[in-house]
C-alpha atoms as a PDB file:
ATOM      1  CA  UNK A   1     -24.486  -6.727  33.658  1.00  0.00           C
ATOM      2  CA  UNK A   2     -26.764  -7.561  30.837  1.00  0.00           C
ATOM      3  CA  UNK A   3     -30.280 -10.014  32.058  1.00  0.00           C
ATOM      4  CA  UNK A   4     -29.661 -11.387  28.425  1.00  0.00           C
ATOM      5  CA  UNK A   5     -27.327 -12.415  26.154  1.00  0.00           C
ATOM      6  CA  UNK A   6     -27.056 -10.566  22.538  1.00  0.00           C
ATOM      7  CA  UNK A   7     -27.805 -13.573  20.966  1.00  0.00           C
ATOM      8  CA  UNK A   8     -30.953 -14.391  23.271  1.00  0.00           C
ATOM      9  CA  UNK A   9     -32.309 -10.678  22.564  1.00  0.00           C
ATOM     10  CA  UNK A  10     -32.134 -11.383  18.402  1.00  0.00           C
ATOM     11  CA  UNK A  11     -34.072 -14.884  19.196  1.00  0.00           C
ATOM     12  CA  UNK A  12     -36.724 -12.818  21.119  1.00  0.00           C
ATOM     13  CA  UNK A  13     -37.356  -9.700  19.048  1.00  0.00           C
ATOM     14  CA  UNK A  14     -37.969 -12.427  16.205  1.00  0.00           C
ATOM     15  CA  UNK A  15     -40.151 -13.787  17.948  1.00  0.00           C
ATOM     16  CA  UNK A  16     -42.177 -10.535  18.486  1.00  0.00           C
ATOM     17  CA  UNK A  17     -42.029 -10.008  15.434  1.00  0.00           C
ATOM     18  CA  UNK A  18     -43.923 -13.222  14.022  1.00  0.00           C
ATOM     19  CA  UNK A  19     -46.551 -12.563  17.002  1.00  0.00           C
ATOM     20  CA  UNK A  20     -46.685  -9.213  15.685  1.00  0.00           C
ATOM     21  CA  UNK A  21     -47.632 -10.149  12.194  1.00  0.00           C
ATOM     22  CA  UNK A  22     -50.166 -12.992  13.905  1.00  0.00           C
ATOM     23  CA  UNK A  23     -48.040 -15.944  11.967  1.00  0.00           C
ATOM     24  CA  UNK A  24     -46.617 -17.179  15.943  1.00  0.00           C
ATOM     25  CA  UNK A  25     -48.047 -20.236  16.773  1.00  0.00           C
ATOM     26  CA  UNK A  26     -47.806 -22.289  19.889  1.00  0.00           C
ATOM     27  CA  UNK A  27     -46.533 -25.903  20.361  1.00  0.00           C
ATOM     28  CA  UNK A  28     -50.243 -27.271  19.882  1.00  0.00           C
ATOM     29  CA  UNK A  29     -50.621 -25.169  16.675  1.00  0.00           C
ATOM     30  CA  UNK A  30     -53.003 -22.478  18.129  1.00  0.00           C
ATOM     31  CA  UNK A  31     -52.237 -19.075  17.219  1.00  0.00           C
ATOM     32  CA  UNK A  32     -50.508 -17.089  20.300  1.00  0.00           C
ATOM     33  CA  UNK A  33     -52.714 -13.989  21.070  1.00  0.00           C
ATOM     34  CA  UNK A  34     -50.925 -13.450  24.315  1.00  0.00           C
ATOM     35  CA  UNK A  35     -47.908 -10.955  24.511  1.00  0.00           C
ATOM     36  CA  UNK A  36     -46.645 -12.512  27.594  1.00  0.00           C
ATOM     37  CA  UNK A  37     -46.853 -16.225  26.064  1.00  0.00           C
ATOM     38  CA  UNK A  38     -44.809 -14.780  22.686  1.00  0.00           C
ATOM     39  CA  UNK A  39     -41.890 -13.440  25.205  1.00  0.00           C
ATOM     40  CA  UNK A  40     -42.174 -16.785  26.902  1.00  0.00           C
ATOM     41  CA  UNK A  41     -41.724 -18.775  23.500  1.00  0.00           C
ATOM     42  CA  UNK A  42     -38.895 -16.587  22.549  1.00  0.00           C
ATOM     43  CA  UNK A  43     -36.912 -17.214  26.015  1.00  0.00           C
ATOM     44  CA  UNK A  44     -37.753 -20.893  25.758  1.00  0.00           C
ATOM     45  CA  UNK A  45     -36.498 -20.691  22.180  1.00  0.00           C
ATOM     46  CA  UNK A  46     -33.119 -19.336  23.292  1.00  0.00           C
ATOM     47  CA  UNK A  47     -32.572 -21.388  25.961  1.00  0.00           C
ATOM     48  CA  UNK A  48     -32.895 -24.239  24.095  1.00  0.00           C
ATOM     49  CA  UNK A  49     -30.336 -23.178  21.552  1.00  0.00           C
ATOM     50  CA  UNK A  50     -27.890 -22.327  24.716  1.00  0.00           C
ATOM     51  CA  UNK A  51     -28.749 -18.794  25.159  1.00  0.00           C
ATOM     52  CA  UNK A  52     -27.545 -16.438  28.616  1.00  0.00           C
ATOM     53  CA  UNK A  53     -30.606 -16.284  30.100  1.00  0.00           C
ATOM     54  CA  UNK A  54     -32.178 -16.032  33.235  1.00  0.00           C
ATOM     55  CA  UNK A  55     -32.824 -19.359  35.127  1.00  0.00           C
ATOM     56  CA  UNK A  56     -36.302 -20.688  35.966  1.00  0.00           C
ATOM     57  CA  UNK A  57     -37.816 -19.604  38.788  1.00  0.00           C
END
């Protein structure tokens, strides 16, 4: 069983991809420098558009 949805994975890799490049910013307009707070972004992202993925722990 897939952890996420097809959908959710496409949101995410975009995501990456921007913090890649250094054009991801954060909510407060900082730029993200943290790999772990790009993924984070990109599942938030996802879940807000009604994504499968994994609940909050």
């Amino acid at each position: 069983m897939a952890k996420y949805d097809t959908k959710a994975q496409k949101k995410i890799s975009k995501v990456m991809h921007e913090y890649g490049e250094g054009k991801l910013k954060s909510s407060s307009g900082k730029k993200v420098t943290s790999r772990k707070q790009a993924v984070a972004i990109g599942i938030s992202e996802a879940r807000s558009e009604g994504d499968k993925v994994p609940k909050k722990k």
